[in-house]
C-alpha atoms as a PDB file:
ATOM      1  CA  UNK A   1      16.836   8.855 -15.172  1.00  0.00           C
ATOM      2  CA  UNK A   2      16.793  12.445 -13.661  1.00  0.00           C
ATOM      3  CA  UNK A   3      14.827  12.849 -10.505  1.00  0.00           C
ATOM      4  CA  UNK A   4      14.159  15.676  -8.560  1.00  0.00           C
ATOM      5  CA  UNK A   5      14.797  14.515  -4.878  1.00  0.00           C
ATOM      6  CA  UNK A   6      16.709  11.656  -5.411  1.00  0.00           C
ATOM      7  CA  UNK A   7      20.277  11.697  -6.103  1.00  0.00           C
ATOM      8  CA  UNK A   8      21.741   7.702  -7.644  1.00  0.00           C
ATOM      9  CA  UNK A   9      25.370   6.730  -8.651  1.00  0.00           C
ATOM     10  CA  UNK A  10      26.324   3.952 -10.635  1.00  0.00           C
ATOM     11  CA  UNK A  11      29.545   1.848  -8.704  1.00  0.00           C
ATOM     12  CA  UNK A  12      29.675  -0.767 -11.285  1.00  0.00           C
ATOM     13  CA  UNK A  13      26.975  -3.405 -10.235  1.00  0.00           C
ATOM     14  CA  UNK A  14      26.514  -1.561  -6.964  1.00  0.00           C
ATOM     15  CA  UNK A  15      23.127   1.257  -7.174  1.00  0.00           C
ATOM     16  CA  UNK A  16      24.018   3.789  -4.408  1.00  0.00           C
ATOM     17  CA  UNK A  17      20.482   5.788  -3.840  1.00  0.00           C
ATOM     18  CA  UNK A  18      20.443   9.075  -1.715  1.00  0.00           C
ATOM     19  CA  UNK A  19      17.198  10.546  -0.298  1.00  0.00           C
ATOM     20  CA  UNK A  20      17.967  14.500  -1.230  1.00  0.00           C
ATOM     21  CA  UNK A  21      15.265  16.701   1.010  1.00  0.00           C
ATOM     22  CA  UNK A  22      18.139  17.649   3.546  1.00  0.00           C
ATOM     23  CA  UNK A  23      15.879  20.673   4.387  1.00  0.00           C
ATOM     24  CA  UNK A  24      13.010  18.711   5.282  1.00  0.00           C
ATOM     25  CA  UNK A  25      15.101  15.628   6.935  1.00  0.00           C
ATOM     26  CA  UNK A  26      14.575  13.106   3.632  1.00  0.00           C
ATOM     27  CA  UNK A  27      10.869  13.734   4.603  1.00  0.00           C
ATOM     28  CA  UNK A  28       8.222  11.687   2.108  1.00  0.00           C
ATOM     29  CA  UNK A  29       5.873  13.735  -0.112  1.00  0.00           C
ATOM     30  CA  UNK A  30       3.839  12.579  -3.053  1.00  0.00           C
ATOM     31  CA  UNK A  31       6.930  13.508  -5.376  1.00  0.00           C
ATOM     32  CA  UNK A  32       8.940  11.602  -3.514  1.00  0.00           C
ATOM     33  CA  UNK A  33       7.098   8.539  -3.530  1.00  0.00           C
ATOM     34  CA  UNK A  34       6.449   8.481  -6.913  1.00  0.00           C
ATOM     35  CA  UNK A  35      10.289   8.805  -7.713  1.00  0.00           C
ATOM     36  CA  UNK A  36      11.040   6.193  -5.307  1.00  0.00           C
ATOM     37  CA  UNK A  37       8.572   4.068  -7.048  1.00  0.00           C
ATOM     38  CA  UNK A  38      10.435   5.111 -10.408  1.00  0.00           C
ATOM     39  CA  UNK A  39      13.968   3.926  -8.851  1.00  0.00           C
ATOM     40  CA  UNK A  40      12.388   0.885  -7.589  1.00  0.00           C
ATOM     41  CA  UNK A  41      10.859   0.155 -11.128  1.00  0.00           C
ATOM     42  CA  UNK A  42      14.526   1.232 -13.198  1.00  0.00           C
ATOM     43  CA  UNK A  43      16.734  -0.832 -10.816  1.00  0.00           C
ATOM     44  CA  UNK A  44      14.373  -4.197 -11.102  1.00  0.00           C
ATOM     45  CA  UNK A  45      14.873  -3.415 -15.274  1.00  0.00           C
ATOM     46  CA  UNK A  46      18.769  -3.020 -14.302  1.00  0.00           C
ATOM     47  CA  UNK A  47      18.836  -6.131 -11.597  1.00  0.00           C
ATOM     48  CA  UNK A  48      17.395  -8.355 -14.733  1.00  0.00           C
ATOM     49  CA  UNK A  49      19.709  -7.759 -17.112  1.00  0.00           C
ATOM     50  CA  UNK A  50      22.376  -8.436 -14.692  1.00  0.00           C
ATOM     51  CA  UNK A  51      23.340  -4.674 -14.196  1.00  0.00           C
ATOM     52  CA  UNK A  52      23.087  -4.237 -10.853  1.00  0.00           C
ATOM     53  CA  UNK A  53      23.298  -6.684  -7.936  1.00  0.00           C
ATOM     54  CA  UNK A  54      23.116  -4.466  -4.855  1.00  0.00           C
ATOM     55  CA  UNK A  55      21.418  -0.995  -3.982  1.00  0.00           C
ATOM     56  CA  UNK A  56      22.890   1.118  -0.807  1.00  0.00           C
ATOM     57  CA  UNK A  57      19.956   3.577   0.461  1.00  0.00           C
ATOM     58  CA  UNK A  58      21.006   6.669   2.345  1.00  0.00           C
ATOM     59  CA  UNK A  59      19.621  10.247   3.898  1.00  0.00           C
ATOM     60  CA  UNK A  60      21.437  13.230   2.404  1.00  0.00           C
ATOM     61  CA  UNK A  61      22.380  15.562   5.759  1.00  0.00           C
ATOM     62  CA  UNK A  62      21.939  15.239   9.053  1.00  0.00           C
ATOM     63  CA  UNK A  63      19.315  12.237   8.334  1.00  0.00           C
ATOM     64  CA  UNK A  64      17.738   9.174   6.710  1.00  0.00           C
ATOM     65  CA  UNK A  65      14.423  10.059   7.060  1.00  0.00           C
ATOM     66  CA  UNK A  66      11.791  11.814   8.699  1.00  0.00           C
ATOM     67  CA  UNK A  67       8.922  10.648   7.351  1.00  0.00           C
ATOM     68  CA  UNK A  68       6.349  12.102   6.450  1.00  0.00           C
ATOM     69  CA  UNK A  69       6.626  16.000   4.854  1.00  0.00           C
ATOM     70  CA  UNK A  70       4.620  18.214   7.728  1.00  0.00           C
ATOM     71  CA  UNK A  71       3.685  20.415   4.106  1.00  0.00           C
ATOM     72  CA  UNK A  72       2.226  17.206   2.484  1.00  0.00           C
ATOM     73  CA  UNK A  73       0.029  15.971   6.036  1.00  0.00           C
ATOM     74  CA  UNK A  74      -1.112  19.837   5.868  1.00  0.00           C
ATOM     75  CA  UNK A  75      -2.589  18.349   2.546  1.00  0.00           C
ATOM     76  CA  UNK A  76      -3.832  15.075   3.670  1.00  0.00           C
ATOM     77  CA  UNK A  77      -5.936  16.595   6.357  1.00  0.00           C
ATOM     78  CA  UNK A  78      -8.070  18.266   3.739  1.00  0.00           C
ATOM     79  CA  UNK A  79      -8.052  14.925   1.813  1.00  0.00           C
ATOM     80  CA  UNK A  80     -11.413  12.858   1.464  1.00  0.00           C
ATOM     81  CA  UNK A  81     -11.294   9.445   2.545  1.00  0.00           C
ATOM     82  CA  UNK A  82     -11.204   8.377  -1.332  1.00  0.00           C
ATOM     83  CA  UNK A  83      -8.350  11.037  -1.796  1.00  0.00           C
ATOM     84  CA  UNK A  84      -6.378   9.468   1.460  1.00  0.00           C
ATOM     85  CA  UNK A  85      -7.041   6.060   0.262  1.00  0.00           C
ATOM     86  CA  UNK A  86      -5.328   6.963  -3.165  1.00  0.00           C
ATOM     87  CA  UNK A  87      -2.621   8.552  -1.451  1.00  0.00           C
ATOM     88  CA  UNK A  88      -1.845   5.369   1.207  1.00  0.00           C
ATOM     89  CA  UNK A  89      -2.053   2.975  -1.983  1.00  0.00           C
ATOM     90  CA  UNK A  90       0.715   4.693  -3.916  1.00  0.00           C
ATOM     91  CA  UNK A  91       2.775   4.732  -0.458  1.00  0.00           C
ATOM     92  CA  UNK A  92       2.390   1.000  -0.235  1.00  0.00           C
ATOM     93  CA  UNK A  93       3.260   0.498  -3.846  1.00  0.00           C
ATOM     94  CA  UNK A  94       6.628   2.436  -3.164  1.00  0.00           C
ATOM     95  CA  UNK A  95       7.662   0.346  -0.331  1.00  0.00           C
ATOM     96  CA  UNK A  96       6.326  -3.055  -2.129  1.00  0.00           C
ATOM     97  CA  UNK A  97       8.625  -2.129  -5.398  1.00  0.00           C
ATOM     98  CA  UNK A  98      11.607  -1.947  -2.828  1.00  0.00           C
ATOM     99  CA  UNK A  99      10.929  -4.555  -1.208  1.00  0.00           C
ATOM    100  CA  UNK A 100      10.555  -6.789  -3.873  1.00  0.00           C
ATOM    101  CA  UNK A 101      13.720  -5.910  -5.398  1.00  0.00           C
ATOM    102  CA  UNK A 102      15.306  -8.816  -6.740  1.00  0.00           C
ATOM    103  CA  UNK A 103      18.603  -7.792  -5.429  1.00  0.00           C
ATOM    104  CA  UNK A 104      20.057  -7.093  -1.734  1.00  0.00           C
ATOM    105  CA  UNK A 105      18.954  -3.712  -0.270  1.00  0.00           C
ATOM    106  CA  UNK A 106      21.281  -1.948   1.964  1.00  0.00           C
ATOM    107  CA  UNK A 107      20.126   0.909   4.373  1.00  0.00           C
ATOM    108  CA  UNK A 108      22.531   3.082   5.507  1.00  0.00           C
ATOM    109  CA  UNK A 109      20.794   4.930   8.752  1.00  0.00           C
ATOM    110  CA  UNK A 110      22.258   7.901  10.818  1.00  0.00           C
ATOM    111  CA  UNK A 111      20.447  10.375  12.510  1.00  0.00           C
ATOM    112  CA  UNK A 112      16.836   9.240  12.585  1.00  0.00           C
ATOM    113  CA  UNK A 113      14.465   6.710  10.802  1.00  0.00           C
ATOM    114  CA  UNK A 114      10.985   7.812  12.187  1.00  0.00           C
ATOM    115  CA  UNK A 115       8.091   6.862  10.823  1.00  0.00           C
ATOM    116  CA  UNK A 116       8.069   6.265   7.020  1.00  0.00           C
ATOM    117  CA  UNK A 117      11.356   6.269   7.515  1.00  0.00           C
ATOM    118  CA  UNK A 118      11.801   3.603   9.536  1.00  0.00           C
ATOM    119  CA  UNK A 119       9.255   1.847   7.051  1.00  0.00           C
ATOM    120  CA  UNK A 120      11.892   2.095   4.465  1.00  0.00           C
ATOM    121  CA  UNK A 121      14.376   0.647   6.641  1.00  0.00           C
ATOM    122  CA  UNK A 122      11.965  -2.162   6.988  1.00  0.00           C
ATOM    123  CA  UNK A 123      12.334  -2.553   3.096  1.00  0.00           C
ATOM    124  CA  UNK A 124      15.769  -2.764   3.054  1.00  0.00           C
ATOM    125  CA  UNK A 125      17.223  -6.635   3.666  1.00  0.00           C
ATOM    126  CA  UNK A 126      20.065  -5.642   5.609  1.00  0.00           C
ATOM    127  CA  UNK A 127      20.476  -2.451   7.871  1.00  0.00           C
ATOM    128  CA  UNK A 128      23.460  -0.444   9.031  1.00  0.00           C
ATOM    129  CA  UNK A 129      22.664   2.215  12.058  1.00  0.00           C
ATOM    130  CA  UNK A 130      24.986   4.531  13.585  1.00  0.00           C
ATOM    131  CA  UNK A 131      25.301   4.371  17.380  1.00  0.00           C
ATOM    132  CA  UNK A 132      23.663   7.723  17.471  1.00  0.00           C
ATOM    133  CA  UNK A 133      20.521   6.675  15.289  1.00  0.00           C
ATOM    134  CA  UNK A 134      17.151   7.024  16.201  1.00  0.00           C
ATOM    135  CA  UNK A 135      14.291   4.795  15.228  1.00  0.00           C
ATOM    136  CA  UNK A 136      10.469   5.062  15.481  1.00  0.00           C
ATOM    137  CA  UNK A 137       6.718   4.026  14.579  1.00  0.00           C
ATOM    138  CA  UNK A 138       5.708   7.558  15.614  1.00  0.00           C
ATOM    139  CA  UNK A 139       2.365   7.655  13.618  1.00  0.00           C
ATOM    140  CA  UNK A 140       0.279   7.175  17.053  1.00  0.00           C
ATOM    141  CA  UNK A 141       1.542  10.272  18.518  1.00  0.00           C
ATOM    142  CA  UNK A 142      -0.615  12.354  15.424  1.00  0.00           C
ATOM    143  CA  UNK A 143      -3.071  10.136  15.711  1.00  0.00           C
ATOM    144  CA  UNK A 144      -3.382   8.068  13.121  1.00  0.00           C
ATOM    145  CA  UNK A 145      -1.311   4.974  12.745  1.00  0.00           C
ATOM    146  CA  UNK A 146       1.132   3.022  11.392  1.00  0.00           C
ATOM    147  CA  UNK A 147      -0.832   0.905   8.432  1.00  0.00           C
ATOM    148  CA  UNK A 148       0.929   1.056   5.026  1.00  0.00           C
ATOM    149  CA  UNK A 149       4.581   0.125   6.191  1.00  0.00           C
ATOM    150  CA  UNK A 150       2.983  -3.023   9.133  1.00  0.00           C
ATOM    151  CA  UNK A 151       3.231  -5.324   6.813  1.00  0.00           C
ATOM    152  CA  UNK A 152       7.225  -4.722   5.896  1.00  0.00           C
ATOM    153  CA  UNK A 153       7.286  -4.073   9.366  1.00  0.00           C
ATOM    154  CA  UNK A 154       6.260  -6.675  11.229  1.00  0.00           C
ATOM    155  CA  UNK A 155       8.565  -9.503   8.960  1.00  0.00           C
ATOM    156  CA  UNK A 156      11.318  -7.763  10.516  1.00  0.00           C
ATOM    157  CA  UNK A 157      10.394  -6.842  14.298  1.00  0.00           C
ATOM    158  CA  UNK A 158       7.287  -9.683  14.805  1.00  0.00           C
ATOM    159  CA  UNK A 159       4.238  -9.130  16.557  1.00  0.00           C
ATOM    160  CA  UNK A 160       5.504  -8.916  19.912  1.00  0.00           C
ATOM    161  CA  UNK A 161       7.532  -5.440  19.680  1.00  0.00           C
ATOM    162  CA  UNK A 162       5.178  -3.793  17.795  1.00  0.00           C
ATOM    163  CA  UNK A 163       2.486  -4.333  19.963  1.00  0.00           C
ATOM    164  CA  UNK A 164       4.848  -2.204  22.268  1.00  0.00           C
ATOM    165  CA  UNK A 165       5.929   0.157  19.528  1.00  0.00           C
ATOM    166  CA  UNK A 166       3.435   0.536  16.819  1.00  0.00           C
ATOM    167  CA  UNK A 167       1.005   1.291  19.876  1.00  0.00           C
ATOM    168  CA  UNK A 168       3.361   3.548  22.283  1.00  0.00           C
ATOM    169  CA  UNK A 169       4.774   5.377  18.779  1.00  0.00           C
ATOM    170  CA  UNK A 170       7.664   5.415  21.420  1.00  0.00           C
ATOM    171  CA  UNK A 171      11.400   6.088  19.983  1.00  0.00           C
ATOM    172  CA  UNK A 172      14.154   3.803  20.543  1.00  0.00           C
ATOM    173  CA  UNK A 173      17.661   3.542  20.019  1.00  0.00           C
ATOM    174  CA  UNK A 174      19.637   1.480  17.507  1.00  0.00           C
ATOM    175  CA  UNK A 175      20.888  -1.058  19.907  1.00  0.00           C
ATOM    176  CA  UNK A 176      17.105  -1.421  20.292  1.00  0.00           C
ATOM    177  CA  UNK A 177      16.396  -1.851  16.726  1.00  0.00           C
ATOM    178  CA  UNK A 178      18.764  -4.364  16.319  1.00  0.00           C
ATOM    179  CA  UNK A 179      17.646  -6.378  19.086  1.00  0.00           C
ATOM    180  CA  UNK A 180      14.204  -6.718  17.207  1.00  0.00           C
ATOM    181  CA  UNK A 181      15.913  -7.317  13.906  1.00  0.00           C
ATOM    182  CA  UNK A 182      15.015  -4.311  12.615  1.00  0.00           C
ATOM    183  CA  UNK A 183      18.888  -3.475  12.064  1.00  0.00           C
ATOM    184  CA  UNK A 184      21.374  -6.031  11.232  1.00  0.00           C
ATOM    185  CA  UNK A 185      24.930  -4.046  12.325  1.00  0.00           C
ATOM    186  CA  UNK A 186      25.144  -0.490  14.370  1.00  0.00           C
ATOM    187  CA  UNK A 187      28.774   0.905  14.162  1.00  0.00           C
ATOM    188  CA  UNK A 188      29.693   4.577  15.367  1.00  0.00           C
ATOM    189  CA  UNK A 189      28.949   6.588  12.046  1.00  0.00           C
ATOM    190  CA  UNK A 190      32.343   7.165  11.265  1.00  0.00           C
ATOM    191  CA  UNK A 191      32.332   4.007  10.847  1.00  0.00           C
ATOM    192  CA  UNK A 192      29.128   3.321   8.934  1.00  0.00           C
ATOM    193  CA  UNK A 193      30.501   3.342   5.083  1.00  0.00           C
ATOM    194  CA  UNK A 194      33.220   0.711   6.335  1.00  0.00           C
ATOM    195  CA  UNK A 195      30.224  -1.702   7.700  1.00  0.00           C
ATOM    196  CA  UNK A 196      28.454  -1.375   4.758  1.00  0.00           C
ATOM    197  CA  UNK A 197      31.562  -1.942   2.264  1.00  0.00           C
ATOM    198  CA  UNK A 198      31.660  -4.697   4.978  1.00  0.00           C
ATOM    199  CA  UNK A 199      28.419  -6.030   3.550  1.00  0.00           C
ATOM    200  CA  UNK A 200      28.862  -5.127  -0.171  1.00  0.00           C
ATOM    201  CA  UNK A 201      31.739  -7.247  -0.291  1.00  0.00           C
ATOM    202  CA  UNK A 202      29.984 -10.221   1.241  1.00  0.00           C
ATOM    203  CA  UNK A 203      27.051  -9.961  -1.088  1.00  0.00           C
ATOM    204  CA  UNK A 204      29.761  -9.527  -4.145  1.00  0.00           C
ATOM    205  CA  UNK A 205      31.148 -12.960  -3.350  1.00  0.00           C
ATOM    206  CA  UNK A 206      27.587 -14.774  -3.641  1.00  0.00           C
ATOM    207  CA  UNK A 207      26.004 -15.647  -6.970  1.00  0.00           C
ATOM    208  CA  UNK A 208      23.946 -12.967  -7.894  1.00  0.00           C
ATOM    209  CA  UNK A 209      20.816 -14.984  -9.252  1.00  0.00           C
ATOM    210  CA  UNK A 210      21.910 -17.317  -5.634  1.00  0.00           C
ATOM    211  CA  UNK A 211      21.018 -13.977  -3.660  1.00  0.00           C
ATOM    212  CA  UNK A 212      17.622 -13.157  -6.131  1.00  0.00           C
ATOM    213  CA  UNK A 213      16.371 -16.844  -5.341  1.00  0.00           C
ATOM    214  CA  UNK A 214      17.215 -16.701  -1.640  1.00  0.00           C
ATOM    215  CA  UNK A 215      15.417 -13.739  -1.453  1.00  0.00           C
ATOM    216  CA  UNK A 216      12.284 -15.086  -2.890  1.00  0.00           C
ATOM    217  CA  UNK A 217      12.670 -18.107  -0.953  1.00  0.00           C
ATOM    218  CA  UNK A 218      12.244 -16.126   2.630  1.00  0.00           C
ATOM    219  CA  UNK A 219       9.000 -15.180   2.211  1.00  0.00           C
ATOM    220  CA  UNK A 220       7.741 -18.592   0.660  1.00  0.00           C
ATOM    221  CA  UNK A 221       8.749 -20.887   3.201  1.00  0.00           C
ATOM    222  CA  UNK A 222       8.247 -18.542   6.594  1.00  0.00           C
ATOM    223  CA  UNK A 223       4.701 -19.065   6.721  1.00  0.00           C
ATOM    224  CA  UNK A 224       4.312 -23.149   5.710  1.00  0.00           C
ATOM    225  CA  UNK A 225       5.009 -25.677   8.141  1.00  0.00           C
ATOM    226  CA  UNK A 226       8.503 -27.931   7.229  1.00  0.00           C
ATOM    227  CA  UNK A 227       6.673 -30.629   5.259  1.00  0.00           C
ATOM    228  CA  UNK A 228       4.515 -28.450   3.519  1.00  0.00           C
ATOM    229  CA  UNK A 229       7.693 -26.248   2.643  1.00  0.00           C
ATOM    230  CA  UNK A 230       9.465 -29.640   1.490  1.00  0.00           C
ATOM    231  CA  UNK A 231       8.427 -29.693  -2.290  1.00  0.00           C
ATOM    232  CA  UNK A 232       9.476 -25.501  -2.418  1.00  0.00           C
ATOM    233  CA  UNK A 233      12.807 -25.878  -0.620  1.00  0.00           C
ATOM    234  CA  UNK A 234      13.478 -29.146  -3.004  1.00  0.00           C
ATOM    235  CA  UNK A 235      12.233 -27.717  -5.886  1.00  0.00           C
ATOM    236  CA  UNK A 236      14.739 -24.731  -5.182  1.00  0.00           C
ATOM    237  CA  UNK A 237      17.939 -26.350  -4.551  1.00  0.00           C
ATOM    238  CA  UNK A 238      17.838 -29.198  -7.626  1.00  0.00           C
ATOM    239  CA  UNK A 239      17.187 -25.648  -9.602  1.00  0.00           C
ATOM    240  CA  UNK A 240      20.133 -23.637  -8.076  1.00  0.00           C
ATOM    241  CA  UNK A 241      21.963 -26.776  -8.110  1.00  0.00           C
ATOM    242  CA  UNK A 242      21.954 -27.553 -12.142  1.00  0.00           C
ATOM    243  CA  UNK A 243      21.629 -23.876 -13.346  1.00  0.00           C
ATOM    244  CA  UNK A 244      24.545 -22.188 -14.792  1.00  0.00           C
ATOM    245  CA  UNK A 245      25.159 -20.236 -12.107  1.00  0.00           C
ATOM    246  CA  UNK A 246      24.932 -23.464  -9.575  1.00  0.00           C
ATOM    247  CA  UNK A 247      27.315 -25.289 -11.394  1.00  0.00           C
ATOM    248  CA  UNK A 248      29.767 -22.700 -11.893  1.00  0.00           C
ATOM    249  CA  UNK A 249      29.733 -22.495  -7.845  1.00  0.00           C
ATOM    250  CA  UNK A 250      30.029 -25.520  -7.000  1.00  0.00           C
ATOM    251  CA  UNK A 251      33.045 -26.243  -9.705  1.00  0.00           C
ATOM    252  CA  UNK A 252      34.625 -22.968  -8.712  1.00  0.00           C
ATOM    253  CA  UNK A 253      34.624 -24.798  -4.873  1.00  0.00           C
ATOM    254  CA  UNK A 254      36.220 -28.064  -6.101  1.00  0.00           C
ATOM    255  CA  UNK A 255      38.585 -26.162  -7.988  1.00  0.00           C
ATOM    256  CA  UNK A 256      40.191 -24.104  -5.394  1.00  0.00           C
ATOM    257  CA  UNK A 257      39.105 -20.963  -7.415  1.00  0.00           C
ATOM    258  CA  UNK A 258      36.809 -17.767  -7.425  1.00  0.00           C
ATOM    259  CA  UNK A 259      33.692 -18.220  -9.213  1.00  0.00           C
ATOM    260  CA  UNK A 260      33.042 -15.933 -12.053  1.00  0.00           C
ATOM    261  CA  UNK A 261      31.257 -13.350 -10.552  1.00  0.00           C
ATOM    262  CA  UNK A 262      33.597 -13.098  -7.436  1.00  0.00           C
ATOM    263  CA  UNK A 263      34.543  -9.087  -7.349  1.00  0.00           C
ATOM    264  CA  UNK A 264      37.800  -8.055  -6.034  1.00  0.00           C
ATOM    265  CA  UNK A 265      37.106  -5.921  -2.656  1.00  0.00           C
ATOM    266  CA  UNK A 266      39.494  -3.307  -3.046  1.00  0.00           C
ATOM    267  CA  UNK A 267      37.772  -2.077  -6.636  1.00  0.00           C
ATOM    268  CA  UNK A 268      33.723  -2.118  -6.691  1.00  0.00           C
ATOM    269  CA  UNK A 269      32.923  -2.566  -3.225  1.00  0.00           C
ATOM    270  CA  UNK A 270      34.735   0.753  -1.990  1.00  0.00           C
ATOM    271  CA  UNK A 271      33.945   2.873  -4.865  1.00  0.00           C
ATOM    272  CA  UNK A 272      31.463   5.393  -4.223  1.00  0.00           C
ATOM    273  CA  UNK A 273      31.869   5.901  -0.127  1.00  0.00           C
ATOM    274  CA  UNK A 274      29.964   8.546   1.154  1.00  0.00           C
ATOM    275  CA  UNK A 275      32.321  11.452   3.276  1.00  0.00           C
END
């Protein structure tokens, strides 16, 4: 698929997306968010017929992303409420499809994720900042506020900081971020592409319909209590346990071997690095 603002390459089962508004620091617009929604719709197609297992997410330039485009809030301010409403529904759409992605997300972060941007972060399952990166909920300080990406969010940083910085629209660093669990790993950024490598590795050596069901399991046990979560968690491991994919595992361990669907580090997971 040909898109406009997005640039993707294909490293074997590895998606690597690139936000491509360098001008306008990766900024969100309409056009934007309705490719985004596109990718997010292709890749699930790809994840389920086994073509992909992992997408990387990156900011073409100096950085991730801005947020929102200052062109497109010149819009929104003319908007009526039904128009904003519209607008906010196809944003939380977007970040929904990623999210939802039945495959491990990647961000790769350097320069700034501010606003939206740090909403997409939020999307992504694992995070990898550069020292120098800059995060934010910034929608306070234009007076308005940070609704569509809460939910995302708030699973990563919990109530507690974002009472502190959805409220203050404050920016913070990426030792900061991590600290709330908003990032997972910050490296300097020459470094970044070797942390994330780091990570596509990892996620090649797990079963990839093993990282699809753990995924879906997070969000179905966090809010029941542990025996209410009993007949989901057992449910899910006799499954994993007798599928194809469980039993390939699990003889691949008693065999002293690599499963089937082991990749070797030094071909896909390095292919494709970013300069």
């Amino acid at each position: 698929m040909d898109y406009q603002f997005l640039e993707t390459q294909r490293d074997g089962s590895v998606e690597r997306l690139t936000l491509n508004r360098p001008d306008v620091r990766n900024a969100f617009n309409e056009h934007v968010i309705a490719e985004l929604t596109a990718w997010a719709d292709a890749t699930r197609g790809a994840a389920e017929r086994g073509e992909i297992r992992i997408a990387v997410i990156a900011g073409a330039g100096k950085m991730f992303c801005a947020g929102a485009d200052v062109s497109w809030m010149s819009k929104t301010v003319q908007y009526s409420r039904e128009q904003n409403l519209d607008d906010a529904k196809a944003a939380s759409r977007m970040f929904a499809a990623i999210n939802g992605l039945p495959i491990a997300v990647i961000g790769r972060v350097h320069g700034a994720a501010l606003g939206g941007g740090a909403g997409l972060a939020a999307v992504c399952d694992i995070v990898v900042a550069a020292e120098s990166a800059v995060f934010g909920f910034t929608e306070t300080k234009l007076g308005i506020l940070p609704a569509v990406i809460s939910p995302f969010a708030l699973a990563k940083i919990g109530r507690s900081a974002a009472r502190e910085l959805f409220l203050t629209g404050a920016r913070f660093s990426a030792a900061r971020a991590r600290e709330i669990g908003l990032v997972h790993a910050v490296v300097p950024e020459a470094e970044l592409d070797g942390a994330v490598d780091g990570y596509v590795h990892e996620l090649l050596s797990a079963g990839p319909h093993a990282v699809a069901a753990a995924k879906a399991l997070i969000p179905e046990v966090w809010p029941r209590s542990v025996g209410d979560a009993l007949t989901v968690t057992a449910s899910a491991i006799a499954e994993r346990r007798v599928s194809p994919e469980g039993q390939e595992g699990l003889r691949a361990f008693l065999e002293k071997r690599k499963p089937s669907w082991s990749v070797n580090k030094d071909t896909e997971a390095t292919r494709g690095r970013r300069g």
